[in-house]
C-alpha atoms as a PDB file:
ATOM      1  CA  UNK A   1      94.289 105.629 112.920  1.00  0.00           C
ATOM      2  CA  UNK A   2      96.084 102.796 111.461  1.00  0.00           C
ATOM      3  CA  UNK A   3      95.661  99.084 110.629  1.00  0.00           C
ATOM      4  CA  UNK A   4      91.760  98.951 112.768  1.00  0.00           C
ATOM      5  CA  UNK A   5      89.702  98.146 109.789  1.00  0.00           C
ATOM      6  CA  UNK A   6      87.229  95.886 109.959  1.00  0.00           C
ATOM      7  CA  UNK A   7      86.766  95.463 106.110  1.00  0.00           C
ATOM      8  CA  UNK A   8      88.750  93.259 104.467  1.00  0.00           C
ATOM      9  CA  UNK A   9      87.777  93.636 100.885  1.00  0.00           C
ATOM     10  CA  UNK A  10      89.540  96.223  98.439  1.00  0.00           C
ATOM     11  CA  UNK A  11      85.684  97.874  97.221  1.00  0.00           C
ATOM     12  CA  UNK A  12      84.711  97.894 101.402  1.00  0.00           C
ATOM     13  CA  UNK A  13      88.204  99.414 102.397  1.00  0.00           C
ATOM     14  CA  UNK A  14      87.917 101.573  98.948  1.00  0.00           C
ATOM     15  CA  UNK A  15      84.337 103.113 100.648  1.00  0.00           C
ATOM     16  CA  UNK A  16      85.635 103.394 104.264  1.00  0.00           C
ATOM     17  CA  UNK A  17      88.024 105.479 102.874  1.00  0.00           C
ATOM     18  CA  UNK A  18      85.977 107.809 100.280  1.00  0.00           C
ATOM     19  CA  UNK A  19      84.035 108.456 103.427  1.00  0.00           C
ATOM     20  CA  UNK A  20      86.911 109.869 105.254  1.00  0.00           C
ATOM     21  CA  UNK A  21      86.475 107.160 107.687  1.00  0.00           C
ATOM     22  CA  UNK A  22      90.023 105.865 107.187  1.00  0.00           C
ATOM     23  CA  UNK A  23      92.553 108.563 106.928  1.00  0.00           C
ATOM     24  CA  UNK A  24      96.001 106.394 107.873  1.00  0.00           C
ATOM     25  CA  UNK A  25      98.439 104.582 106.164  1.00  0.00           C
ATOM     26  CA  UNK A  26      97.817 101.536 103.941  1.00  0.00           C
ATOM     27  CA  UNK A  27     100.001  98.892 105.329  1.00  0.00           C
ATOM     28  CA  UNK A  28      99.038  95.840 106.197  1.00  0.00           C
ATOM     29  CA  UNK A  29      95.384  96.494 104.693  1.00  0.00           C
ATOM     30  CA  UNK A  30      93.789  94.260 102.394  1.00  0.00           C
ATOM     31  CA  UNK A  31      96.055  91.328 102.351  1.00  0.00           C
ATOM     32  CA  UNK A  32      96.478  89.579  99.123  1.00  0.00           C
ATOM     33  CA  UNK A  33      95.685  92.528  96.889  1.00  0.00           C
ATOM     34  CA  UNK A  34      98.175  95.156  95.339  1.00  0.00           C
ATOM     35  CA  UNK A  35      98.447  98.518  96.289  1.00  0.00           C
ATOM     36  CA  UNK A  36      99.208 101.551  93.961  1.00  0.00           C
ATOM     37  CA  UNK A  37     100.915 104.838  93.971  1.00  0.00           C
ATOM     38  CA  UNK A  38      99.363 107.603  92.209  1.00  0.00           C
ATOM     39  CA  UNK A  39     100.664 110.747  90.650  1.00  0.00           C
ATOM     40  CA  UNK A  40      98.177 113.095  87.890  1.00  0.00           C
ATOM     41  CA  UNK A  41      99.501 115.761  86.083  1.00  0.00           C
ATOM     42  CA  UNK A  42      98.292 117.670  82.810  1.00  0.00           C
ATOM     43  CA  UNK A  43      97.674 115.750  79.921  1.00  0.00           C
ATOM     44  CA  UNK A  44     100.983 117.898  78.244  1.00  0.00           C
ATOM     45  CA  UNK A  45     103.534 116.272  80.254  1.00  0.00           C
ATOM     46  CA  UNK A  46     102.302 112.683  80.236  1.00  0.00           C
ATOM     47  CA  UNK A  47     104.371 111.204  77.665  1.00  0.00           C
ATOM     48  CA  UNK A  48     107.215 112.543  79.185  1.00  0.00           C
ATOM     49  CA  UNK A  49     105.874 110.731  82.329  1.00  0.00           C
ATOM     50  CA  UNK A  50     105.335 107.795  80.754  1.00  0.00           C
ATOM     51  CA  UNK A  51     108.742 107.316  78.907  1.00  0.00           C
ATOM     52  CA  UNK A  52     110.143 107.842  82.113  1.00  0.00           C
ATOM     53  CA  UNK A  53     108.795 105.145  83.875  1.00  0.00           C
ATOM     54  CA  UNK A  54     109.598 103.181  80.657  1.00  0.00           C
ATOM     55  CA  UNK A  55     113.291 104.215  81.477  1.00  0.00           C
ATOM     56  CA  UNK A  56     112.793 103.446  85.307  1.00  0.00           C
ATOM     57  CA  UNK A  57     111.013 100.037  85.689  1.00  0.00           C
ATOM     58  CA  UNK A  58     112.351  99.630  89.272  1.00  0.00           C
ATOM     59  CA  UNK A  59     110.265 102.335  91.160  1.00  0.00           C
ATOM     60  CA  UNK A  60     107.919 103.687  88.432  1.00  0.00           C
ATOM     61  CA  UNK A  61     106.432  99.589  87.354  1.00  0.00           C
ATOM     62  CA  UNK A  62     103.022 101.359  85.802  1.00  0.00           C
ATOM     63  CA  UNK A  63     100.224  99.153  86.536  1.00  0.00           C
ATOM     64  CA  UNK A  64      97.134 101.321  85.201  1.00  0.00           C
ATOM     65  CA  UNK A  65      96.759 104.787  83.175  1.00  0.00           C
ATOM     66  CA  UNK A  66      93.538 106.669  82.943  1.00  0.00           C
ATOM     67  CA  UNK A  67      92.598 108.788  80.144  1.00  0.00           C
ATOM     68  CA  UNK A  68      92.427 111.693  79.949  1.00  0.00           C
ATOM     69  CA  UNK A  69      90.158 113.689  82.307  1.00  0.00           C
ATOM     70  CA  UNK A  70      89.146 110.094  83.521  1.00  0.00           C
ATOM     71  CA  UNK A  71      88.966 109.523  87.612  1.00  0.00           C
ATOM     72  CA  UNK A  72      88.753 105.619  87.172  1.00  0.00           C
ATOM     73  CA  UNK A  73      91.323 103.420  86.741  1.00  0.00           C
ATOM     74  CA  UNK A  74      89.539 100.548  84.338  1.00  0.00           C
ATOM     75  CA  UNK A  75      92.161  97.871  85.372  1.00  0.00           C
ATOM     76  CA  UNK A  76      93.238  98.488  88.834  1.00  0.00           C
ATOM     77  CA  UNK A  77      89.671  98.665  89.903  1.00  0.00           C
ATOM     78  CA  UNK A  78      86.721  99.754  87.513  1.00  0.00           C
ATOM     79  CA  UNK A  79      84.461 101.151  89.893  1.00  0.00           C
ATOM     80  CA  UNK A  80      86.907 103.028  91.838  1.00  0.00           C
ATOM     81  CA  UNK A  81      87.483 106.820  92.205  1.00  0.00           C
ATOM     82  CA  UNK A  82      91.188 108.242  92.138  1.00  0.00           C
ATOM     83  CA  UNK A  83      89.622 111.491  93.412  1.00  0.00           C
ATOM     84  CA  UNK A  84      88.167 110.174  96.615  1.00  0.00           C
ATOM     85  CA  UNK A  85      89.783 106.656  97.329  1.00  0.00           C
ATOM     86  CA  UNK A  86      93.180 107.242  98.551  1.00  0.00           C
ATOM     87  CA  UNK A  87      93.520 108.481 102.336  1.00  0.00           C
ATOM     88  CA  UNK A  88      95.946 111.145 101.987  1.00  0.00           C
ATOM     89  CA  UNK A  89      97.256 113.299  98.758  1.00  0.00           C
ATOM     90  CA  UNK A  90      99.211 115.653  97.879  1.00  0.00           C
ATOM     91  CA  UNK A  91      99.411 118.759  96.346  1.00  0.00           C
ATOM     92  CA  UNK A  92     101.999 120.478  94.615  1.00  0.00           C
ATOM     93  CA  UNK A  93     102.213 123.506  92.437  1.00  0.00           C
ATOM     94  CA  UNK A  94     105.399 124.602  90.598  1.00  0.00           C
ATOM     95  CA  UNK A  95     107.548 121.700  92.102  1.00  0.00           C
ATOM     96  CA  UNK A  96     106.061 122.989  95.942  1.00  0.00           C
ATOM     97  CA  UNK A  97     104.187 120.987  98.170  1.00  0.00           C
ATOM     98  CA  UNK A  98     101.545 123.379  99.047  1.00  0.00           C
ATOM     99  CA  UNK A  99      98.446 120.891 100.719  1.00  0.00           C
ATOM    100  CA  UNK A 100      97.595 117.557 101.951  1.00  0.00           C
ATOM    101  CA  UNK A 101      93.908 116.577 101.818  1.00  0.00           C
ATOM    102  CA  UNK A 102      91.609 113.910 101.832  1.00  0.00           C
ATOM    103  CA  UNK A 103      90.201 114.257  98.601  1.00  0.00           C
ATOM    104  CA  UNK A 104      90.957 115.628  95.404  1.00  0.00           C
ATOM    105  CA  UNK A 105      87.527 116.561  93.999  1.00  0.00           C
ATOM    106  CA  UNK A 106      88.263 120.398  93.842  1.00  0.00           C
ATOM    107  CA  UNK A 107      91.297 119.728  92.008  1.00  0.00           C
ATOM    108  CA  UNK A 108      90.299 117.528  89.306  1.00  0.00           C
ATOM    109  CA  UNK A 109      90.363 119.169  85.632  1.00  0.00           C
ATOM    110  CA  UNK A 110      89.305 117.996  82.229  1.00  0.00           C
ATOM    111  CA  UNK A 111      92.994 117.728  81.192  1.00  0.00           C
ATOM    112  CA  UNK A 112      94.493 115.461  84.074  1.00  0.00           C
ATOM    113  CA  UNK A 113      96.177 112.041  83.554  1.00  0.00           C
ATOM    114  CA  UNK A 114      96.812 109.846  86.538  1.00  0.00           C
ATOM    115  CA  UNK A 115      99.627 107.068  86.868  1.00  0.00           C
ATOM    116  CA  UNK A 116      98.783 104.250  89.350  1.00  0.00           C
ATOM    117  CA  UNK A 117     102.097 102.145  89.991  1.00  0.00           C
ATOM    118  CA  UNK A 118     103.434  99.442  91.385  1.00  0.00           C
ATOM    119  CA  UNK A 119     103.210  99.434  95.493  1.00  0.00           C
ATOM    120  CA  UNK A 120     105.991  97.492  97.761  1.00  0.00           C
ATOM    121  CA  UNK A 121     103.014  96.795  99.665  1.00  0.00           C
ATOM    122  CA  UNK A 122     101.704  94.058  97.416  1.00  0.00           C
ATOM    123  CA  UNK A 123     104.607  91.760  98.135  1.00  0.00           C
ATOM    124  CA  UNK A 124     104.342  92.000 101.820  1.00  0.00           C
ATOM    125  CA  UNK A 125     101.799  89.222 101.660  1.00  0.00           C
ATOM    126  CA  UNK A 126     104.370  87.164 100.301  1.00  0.00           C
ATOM    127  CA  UNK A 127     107.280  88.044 102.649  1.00  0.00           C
ATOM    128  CA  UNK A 128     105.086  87.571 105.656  1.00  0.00           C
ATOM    129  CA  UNK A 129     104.309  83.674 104.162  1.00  0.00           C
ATOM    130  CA  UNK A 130     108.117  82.912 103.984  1.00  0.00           C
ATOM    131  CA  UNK A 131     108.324  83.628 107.409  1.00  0.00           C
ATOM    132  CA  UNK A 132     109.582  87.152 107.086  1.00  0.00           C
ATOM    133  CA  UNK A 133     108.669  89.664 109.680  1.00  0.00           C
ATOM    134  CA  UNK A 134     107.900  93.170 108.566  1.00  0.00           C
ATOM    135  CA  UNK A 135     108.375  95.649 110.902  1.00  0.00           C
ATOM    136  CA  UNK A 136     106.487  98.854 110.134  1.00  0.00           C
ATOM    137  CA  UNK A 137     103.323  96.451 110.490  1.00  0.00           C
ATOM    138  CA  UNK A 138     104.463  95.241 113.625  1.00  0.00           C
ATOM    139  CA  UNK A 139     105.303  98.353 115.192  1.00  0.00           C
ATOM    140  CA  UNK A 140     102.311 100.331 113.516  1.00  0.00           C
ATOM    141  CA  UNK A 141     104.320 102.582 111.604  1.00  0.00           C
ATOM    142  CA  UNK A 142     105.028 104.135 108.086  1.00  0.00           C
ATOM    143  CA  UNK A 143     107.466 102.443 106.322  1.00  0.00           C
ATOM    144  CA  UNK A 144     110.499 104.163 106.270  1.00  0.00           C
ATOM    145  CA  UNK A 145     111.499 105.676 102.655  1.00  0.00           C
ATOM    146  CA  UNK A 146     114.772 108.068 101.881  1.00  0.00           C
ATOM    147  CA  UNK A 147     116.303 109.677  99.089  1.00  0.00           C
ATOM    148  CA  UNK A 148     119.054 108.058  97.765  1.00  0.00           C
ATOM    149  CA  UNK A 149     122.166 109.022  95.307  1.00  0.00           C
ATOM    150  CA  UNK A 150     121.005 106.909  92.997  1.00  0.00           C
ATOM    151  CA  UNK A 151     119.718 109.095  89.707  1.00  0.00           C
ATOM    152  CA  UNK A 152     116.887 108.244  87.379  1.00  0.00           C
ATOM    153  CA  UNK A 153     117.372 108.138  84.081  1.00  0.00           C
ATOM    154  CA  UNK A 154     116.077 110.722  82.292  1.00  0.00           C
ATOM    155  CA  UNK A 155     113.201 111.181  80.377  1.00  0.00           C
ATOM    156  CA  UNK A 156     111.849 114.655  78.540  1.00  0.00           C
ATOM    157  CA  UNK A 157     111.432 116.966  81.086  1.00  0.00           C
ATOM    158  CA  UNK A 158     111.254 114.264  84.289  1.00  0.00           C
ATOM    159  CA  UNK A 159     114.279 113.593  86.057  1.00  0.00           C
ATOM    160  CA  UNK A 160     115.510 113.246  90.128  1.00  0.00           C
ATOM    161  CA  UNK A 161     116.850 110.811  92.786  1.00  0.00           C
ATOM    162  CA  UNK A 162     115.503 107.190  93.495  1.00  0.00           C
ATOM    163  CA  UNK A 163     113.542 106.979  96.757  1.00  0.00           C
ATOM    164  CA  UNK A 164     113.527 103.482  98.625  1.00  0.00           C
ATOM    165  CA  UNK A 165     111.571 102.216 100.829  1.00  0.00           C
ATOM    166  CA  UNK A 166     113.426  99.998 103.719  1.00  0.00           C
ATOM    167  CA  UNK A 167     113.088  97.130 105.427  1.00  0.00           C
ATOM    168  CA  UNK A 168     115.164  95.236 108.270  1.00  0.00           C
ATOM    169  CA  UNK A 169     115.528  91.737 107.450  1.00  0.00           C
ATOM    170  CA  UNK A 170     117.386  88.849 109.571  1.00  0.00           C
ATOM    171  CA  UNK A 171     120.725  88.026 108.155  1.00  0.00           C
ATOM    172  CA  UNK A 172     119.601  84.812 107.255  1.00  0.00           C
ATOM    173  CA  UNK A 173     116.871  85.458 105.735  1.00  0.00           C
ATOM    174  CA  UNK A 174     118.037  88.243 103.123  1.00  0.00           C
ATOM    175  CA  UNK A 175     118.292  85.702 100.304  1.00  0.00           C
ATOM    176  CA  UNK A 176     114.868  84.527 100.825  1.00  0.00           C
ATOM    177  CA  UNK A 177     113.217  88.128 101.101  1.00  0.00           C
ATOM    178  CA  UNK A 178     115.404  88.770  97.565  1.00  0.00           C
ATOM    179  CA  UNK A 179     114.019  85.356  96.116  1.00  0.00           C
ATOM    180  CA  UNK A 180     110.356  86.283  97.169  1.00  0.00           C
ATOM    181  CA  UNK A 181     110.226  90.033  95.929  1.00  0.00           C
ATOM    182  CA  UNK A 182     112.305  88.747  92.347  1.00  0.00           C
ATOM    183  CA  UNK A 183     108.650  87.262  91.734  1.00  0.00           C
ATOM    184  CA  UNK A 184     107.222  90.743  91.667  1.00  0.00           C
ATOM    185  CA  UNK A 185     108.932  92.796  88.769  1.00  0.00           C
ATOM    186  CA  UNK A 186     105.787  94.553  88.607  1.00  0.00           C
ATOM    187  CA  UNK A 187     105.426  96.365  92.306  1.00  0.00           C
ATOM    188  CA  UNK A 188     109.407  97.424  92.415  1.00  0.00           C
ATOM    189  CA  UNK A 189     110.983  93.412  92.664  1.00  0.00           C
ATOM    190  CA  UNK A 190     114.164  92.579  94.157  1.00  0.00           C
ATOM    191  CA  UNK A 191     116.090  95.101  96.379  1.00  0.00           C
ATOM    192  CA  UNK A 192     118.201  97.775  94.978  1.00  0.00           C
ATOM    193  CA  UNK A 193     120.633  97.877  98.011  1.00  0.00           C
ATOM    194  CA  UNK A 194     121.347  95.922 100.867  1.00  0.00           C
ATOM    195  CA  UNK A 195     123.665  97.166 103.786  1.00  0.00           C
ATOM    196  CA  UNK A 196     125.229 100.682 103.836  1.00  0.00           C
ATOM    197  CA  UNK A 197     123.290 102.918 104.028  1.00  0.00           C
ATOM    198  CA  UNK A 198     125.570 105.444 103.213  1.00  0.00           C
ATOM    199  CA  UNK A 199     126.751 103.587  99.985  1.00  0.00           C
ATOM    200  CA  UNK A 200     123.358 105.238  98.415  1.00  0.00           C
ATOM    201  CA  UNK A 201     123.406 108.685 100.108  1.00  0.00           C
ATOM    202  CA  UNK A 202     121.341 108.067 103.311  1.00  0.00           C
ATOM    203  CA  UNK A 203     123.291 109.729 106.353  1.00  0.00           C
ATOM    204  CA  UNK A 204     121.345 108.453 109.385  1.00  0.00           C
ATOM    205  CA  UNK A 205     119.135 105.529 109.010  1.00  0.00           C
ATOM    206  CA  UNK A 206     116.839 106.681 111.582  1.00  0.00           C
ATOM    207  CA  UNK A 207     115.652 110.199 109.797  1.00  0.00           C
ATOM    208  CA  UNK A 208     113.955 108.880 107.112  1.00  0.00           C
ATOM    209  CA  UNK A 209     112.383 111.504 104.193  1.00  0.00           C
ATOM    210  CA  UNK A 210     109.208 110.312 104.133  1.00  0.00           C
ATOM    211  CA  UNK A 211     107.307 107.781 106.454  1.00  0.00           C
ATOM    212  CA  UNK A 212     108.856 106.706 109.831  1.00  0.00           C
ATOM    213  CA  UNK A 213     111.858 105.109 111.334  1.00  0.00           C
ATOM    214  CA  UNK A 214     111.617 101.489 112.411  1.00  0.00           C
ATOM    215  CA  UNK A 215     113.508  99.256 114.994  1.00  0.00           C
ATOM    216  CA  UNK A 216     116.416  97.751 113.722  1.00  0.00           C
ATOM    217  CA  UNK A 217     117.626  94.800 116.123  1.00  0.00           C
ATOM    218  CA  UNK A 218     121.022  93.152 116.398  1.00  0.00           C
ATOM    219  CA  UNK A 219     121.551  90.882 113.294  1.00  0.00           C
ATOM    220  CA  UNK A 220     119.156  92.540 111.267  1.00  0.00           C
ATOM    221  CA  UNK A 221     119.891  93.760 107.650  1.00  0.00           C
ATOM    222  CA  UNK A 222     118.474  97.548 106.485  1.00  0.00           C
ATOM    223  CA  UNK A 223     117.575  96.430 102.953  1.00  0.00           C
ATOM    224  CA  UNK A 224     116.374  98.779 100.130  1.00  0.00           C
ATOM    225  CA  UNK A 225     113.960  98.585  97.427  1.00  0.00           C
ATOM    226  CA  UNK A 226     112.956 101.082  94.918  1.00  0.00           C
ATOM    227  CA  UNK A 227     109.797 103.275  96.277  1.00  0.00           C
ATOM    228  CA  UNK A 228     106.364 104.782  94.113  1.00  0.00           C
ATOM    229  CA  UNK A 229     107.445 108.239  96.210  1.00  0.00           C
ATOM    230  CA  UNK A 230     110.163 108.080  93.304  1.00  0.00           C
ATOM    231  CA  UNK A 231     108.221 110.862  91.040  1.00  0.00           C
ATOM    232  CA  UNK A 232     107.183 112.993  93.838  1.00  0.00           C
ATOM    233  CA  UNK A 233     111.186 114.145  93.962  1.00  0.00           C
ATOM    234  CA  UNK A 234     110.800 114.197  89.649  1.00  0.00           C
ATOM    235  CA  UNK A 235     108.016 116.637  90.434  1.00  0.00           C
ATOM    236  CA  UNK A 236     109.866 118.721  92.837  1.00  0.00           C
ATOM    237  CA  UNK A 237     112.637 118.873  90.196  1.00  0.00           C
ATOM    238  CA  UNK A 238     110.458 119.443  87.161  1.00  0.00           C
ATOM    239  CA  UNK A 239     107.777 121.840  88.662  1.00  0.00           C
ATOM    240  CA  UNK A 240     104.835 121.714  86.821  1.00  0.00           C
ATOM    241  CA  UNK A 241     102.131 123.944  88.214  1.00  0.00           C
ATOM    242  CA  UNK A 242     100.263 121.289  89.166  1.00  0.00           C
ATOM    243  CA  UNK A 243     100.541 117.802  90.159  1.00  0.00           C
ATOM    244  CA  UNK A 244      98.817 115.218  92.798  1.00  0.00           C
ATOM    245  CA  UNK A 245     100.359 112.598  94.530  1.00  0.00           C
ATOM    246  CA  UNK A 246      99.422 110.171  97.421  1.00  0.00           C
ATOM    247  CA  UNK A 247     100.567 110.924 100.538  1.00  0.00           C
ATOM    248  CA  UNK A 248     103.187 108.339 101.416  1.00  0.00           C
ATOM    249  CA  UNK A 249     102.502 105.493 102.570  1.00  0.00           C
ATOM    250  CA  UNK A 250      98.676 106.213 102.168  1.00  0.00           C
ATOM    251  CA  UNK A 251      98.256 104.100  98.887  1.00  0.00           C
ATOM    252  CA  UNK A 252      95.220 103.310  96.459  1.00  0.00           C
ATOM    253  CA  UNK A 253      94.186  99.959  97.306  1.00  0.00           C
ATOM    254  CA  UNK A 254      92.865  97.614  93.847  1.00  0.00           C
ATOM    255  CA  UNK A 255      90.847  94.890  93.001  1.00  0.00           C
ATOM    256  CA  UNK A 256      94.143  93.093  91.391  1.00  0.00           C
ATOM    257  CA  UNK A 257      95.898  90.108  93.738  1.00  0.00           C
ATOM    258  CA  UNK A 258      99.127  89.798  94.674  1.00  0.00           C
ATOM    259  CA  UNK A 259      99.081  86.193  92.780  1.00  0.00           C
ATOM    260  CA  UNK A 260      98.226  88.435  89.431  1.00  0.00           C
ATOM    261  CA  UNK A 261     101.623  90.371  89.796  1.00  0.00           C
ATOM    262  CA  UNK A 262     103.657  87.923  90.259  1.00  0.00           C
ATOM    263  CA  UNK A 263     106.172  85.498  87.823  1.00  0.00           C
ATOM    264  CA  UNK A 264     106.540  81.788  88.539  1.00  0.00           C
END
C-alpha cells in the first residue's frame, strides 16, 4: 500500500501507522512537513555516531537525538513513538541484517540512543512548487538509492560509502532543482552528483541498492543527492550487535515544516 492515506496531518498519519494500518513507503505523505531517518544503537557508540555525522553533514544532517533509553523525539515530534511510528525497520546484529518489522517494541533497551536525520523527502514539497516533477511519486515507487564510491569521513569506529538517493530531472530544469534543495542544508541540500553515474561507482542505473528503479525519459538528468540510508552501510561496516534502522524509504514523519528547514 502506498500513497492512499486519507490523513493528512503528521500526529493522524503518525497513528495510522502505529496501528499497522500503513505499512508502505513515505513519499509523497504529509506534504509540507519533514521526514526523518532513524538509526538507535547502544548508548557506547553514540558519540562516535554523533561525531560522524558532525564529519558528514551531507547525508547524516541530525535533526533530533533522544536520550538515552528515551522512545520520543522532544523536537521532531513530542508525542511521538520511535518504537511504533515508522512503517518498516530494520534490524541488524553484528553488521547483519537479520529482520524487518513493523515495530520495534521487543527490541527497545534501557541503553538505546536513536538519531532522527534529515529526509530528502522534506524538500520534495518544494521541488514539486517550482514546477519539478518527481518521479517515484508519480510512478508509485521507492525512490531509487545506490551506493556510491564516494567515502565518509571517518569518525571513531563509524565509517563506509555515501548512499544517494536519485532523481531524474529535465535538462533545463537542473539548475532550478539545485537552487531549490541549496535552501535545505538541513535534509541533505544541493546534489552531490549530477550525470554519470558511473563517475560515483553506480554500474547500472536501473539496479538500484535500496528502493526501486524509476523511468528515466529522453532529456532527463539522473541527479544525486546524499541519502539518510548513509549509516545503514556504516553499520554493516562497523557491526555492532545491535542496531535499528528504518526501512528505506519508510521514514518517521514529524511535526516540523518544510518552511522550518529551510534558509532564505
Amino acid at each position: 500500500m502506498m500513497f492512499e492515506l486519507k490523513e493528512k496531518s503528521p500526529a493522524a498519519i503518525r497513528q495510522v501507522i502505529r496501528e499497522n494500518r500503513y505499512t508502505g513507503p513515505t513519499p509523497g505523505l504529509a506534504p509540507g512537513y519533514a521526514q526523518a531517518n532513524l538509526l538507535v544503537i547502544p548508548e557506547r557508540m553514540a558519540f562516535d555516531f554523533l561525531l560522524f555525522c558532525q564529519r558528514n553533514p551531507k547525508p547524516c544532517p541530525v535533526l533530533d537525538v533522544t536520550d538515552v533509553g528515551s522512545a520520543v523525539p522532544e523536537i521532531l515530534a513530542p508525542g511521538a513513538d520511535i518504537r511504533t511510528d515508522i512503517p518498516r525497520y530494520r534490524i541488524y546484529k553484528n553488521g547483519a541484517l537479520v529482520d524487518e518489522v513493523l515495530d520495534i517494541k521487543e527490541f527497545w533497551r534501557d541503553d538505546l540512543v536513536a538519531f532522527l536525520l534529515g529526509c530528502s523527502f522534506t524538500f520534495e514539497t518544494a521541488l514539486l512548487e517550482a514546477g519539478i516533477g518527481i518521479r517515484h511519486i508519480e510512478e508509485r515507487r521507492n525512490v531509487p538509492m545506490f551506493i556510491t564510491n564516494i567515502r565518509c569521513r571517518p569518525a571513531g569506529k563509524f565509517s563506509g560509502a555515501m548512499v544517494v538517493s536519485m532523481r531524474p530531472i529535465p535538462r533545463d530544469q537542473v539548475v532550478r532543482a539545485v537552487e531549490v534543495t541549496g535552501r535545505f542544508p538541513a535534509v541533505h541540500g544541493t546534489p552531490v552528483h549530477i550525470g554519470d553515474p558511473e563517475a560515483i561507482g553506480i554500474k547500472d542505473i536501473n539496479r538500484p541498492d535500496f528502493g526501486d528503479a524509476v523511468t528515466i525519459k529522453p532529456g532527463e538528468v539522473p541527479v544525486f543527492w546524499a541519502c539518510g540510508v548513509t549509516p545503514q552501510v556504516a553499520v554493516m561496516e562497523v557491526k555492532p550487535e545491535l542496531a535499528i534502522s528504518h526501512a528505506p524509504g519508510h521514514m518517521f514523519i514529524g511535526d516540523l515544516r518544510d518552511a522550518e528547514l529551510a534558509v532564505c
